[in-house]
Protein backbone atom coordinates (compact mmCIF):
# COMPACT_ATOMS: atom_id res chain seq x y z
CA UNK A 1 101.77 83.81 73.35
CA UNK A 2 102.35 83.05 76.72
CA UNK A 3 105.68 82.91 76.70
CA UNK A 4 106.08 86.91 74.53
CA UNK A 5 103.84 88.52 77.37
CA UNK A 6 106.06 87.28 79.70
CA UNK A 7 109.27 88.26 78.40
CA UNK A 8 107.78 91.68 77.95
CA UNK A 9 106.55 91.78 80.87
CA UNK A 10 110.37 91.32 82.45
CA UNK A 11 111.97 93.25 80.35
CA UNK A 12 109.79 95.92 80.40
CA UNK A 13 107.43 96.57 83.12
CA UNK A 14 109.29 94.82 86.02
CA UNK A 15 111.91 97.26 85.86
CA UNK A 16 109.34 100.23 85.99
CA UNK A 17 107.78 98.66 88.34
CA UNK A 18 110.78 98.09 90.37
CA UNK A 19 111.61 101.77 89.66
CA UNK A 20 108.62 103.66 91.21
CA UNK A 21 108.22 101.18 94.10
CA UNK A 22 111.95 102.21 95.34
CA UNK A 23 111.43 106.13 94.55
CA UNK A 24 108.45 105.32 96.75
CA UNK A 25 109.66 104.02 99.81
CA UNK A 26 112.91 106.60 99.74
CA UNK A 27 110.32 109.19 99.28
CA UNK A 28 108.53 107.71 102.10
CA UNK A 29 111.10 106.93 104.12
CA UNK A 30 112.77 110.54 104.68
CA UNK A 31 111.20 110.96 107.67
CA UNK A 32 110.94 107.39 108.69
CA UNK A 33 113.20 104.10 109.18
CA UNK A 34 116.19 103.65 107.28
CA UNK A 35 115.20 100.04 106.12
CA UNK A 36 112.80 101.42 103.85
CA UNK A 37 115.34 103.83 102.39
CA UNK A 38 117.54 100.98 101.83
CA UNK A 39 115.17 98.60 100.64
CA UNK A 40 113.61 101.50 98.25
CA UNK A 41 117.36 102.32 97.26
CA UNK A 42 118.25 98.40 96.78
CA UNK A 43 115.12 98.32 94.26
CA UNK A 44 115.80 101.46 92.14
CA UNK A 45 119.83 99.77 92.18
CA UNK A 46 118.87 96.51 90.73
CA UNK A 47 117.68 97.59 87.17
CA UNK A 48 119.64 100.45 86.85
CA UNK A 49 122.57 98.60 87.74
CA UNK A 50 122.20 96.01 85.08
CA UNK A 51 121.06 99.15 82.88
CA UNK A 52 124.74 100.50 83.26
CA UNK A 53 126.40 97.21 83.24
CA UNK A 54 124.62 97.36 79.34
CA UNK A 55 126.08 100.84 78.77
CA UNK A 56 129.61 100.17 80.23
CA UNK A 57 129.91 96.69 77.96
CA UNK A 58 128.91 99.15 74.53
CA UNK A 59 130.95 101.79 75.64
CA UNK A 60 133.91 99.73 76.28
CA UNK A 61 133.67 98.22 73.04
CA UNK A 62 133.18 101.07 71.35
CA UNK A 63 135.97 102.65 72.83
CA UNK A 64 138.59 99.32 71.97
CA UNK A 65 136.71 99.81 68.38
CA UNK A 66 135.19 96.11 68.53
CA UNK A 67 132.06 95.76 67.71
CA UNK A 68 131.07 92.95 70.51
CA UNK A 69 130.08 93.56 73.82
CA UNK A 70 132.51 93.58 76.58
CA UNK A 71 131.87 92.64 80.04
CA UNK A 72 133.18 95.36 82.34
CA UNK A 73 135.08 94.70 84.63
CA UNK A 74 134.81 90.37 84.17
CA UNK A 75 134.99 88.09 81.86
CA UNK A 76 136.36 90.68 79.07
CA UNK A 77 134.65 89.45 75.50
CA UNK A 78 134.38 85.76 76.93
CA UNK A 79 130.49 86.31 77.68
CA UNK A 80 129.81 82.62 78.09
CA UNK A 81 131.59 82.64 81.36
CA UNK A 82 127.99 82.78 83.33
CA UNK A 83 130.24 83.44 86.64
CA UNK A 84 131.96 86.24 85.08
CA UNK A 85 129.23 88.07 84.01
CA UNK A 86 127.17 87.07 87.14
CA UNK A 87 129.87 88.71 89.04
CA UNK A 88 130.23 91.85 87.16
CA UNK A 89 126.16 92.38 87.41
CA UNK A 90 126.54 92.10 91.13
CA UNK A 91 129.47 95.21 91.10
CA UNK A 92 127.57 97.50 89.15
CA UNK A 93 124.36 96.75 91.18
CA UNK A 94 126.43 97.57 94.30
CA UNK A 95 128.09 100.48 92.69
CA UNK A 96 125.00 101.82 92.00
CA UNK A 97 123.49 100.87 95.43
CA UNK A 98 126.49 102.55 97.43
CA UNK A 99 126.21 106.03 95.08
CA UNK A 100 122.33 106.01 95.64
CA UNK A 101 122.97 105.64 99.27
CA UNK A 102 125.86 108.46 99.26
CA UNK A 103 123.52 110.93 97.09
CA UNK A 104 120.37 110.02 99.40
CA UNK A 105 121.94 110.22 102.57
CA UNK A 106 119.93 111.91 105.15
CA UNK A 107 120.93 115.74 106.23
CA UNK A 108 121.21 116.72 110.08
């Protein structure tokens, strides 16, 4: 029982929870320090970034017309490869990080 709350719990309030703290602190932080902004922006980036790491791996199956997943832009339909996939995690997290940073930057 244990062991179900959690595995909910990770999968499904961490990242909420990970969510609203960063909109937080970049909210917070517009008129403040830019470490919160980036630490606000590198906690909204984790989740989402796995989130579209998800998405791209469907997608790109979908559009090759297999039905696995397929990790963009490692390890391809070899999933097993824990390196590959750890890598490609770590791009889209810092894809997303980098666009969150360009979108949030602060106006003179």
């Amino acid at each position: 029982m244990l062991r179900i709350l959690l595995a909910n719990f990770l999968v499904q309030i961490l990242p909420l929870v990970l969510i609203a703290g960063g909109i937080v602190l970049v909210v917070k932080s517009r008129r403040e320090s830019t470490w919160r902004r980036y630490l606000g922006i590198s906690l909204v980036s984790f989740p989402v970034g796995i989130f579209v790491y998800i998405i791209a791996g469907i997608a790109a199956a979908a559009i090759r017309g297999d039905g696995h997943f397929y990790s963009v832009p490692f390890g391809g339909y070899s999933v097993s490869d824990n390196l590959a996939i750890g890598a490609s995690i770590v791009i889209w997290i810092a894809l997303v990080f980098f666009s969150l940073a360009v979108l949030l930057r602060r106006k003179p």
